[in-house]
PDB file of N, CA and C in Angstrom:
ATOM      1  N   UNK A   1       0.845  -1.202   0.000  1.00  0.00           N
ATOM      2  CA  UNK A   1       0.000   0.000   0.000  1.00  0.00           C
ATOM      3  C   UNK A   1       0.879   1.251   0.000  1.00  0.00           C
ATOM      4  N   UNK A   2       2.185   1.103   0.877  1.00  0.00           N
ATOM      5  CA  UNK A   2       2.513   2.273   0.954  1.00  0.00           C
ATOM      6  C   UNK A   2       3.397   2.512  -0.300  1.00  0.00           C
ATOM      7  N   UNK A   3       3.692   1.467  -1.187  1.00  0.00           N
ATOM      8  CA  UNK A   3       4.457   1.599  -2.492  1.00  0.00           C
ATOM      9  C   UNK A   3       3.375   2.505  -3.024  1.00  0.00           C
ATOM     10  N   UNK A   4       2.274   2.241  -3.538  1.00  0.00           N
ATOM     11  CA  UNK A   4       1.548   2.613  -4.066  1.00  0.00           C
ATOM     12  C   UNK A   4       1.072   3.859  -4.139  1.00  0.00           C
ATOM     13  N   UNK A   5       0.791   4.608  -3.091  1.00  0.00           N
ATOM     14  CA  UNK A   5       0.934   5.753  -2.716  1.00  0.00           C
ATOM     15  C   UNK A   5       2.069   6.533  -2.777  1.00  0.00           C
ATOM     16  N   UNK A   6       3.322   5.996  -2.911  1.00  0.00           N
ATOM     17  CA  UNK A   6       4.169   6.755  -3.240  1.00  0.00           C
ATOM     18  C   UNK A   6       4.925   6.304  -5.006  1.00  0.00           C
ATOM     19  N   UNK A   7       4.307   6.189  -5.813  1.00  0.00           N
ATOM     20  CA  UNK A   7       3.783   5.884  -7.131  1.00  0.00           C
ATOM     21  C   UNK A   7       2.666   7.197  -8.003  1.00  0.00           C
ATOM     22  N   UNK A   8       1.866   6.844  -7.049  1.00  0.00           N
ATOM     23  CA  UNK A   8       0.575   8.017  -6.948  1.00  0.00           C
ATOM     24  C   UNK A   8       1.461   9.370  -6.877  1.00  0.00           C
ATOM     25  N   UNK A   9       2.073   9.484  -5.724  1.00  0.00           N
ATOM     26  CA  UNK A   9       2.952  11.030  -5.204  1.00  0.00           C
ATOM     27  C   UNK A   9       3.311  11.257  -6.767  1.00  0.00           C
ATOM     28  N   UNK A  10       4.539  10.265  -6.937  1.00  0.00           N
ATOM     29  CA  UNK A  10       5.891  10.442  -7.717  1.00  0.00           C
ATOM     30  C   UNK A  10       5.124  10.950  -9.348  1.00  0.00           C
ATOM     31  N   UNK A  11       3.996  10.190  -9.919  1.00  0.00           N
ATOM     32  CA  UNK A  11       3.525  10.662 -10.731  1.00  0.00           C
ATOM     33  C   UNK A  11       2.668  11.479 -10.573  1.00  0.00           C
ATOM     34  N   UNK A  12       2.345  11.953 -10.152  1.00  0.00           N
ATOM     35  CA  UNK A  12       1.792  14.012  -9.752  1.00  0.00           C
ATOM     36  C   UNK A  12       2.686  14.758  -9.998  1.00  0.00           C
ATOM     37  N   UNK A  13       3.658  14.246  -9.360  1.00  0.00           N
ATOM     38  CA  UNK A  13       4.631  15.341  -9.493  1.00  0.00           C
ATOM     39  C   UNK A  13       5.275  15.499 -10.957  1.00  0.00           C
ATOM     40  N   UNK A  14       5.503  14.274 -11.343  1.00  0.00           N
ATOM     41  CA  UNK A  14       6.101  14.297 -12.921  1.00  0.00           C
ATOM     42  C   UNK A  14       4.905  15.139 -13.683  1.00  0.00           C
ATOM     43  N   UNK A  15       3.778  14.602 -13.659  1.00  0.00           N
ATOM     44  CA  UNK A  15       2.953  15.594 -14.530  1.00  0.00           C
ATOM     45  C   UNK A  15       2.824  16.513 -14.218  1.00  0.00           C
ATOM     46  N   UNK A  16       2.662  17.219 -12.953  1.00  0.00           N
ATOM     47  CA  UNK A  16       2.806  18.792 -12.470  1.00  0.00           C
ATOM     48  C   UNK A  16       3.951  19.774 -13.024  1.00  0.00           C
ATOM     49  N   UNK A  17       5.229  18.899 -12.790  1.00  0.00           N
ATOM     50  CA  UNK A  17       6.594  19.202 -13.310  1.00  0.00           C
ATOM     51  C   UNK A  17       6.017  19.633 -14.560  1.00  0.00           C
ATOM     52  N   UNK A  18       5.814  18.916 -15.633  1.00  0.00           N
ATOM     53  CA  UNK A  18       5.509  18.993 -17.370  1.00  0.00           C
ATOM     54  C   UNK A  18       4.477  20.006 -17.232  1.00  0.00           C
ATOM     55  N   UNK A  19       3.569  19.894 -16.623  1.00  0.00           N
ATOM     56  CA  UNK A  19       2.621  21.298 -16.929  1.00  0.00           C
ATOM     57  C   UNK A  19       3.421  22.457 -17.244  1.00  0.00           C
ATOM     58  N   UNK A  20       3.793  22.479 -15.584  1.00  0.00           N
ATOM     59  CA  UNK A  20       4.601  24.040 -15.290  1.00  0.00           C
ATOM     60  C   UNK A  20       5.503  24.285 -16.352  1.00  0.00           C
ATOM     61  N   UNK A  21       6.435  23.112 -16.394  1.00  0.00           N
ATOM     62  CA  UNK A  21       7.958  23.317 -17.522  1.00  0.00           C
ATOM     63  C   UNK A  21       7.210  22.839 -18.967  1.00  0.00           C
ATOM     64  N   UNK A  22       6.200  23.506 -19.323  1.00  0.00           N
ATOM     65  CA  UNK A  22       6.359  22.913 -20.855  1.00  0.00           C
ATOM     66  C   UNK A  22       6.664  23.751 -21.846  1.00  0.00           C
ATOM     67  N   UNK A  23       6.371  24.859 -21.199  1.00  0.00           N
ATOM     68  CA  UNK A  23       7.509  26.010 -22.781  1.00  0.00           C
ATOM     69  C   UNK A  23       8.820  25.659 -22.648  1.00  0.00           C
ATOM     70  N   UNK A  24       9.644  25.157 -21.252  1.00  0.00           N
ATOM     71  CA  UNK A  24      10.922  24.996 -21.224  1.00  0.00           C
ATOM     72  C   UNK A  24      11.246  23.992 -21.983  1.00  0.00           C
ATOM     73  N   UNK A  25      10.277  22.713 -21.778  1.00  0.00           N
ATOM     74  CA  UNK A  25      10.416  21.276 -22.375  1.00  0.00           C
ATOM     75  C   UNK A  25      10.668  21.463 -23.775  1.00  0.00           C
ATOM     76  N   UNK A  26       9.928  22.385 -24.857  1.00  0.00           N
ATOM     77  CA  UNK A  26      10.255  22.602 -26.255  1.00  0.00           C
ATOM     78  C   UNK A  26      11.336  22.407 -26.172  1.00  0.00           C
ATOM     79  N   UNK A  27      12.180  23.764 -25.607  1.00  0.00           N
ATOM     80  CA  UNK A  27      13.469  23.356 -25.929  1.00  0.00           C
ATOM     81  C   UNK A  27      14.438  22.395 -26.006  1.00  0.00           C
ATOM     82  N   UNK A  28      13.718  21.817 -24.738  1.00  0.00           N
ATOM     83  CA  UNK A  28      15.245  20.538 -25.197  1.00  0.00           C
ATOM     84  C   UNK A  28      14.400  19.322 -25.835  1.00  0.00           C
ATOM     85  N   UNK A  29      13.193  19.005 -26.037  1.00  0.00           N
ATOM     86  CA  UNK A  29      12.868  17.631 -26.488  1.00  0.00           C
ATOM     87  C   UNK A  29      11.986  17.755 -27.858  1.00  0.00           C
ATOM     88  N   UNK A  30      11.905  19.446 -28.285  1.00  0.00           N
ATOM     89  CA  UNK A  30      11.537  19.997 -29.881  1.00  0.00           C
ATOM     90  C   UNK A  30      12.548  19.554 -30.455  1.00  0.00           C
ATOM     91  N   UNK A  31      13.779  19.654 -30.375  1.00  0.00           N
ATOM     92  CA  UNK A  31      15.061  19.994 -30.889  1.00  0.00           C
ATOM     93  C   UNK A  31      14.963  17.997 -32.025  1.00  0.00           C
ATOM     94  N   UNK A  32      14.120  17.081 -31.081  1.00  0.00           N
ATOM     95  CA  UNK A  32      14.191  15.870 -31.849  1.00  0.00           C
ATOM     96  C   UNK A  32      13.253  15.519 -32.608  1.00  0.00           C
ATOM     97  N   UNK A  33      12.241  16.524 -32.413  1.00  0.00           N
ATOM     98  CA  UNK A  33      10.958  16.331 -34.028  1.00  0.00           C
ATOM     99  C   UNK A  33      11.161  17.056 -35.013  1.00  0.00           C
TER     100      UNK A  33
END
C-alpha cells in the first residue's frame, strides 16, 4: 500500500513538473521532431 501511494505522489509530481515546464520542455525535447 505504501508503495503505491508513493507511485501516486511520484507521478503528480512528474505531470505537475511537465505542466509548469512545458515552454521549457520545447526546448530541449523539440530539438528531436
Amino acid at each position: 500500500m505504501i508503495i503505491y501511494l508513493i507511485c501516486l505522489l511520484v507521478i503528480g509530481l512528474i505531470i505537475a513538473w511537465n505542466i509548469k515546464k512545458a515552454p521549457s520542455d520545447k526546448d530541449l525535447w523539440g530539438e528531436d521532431e
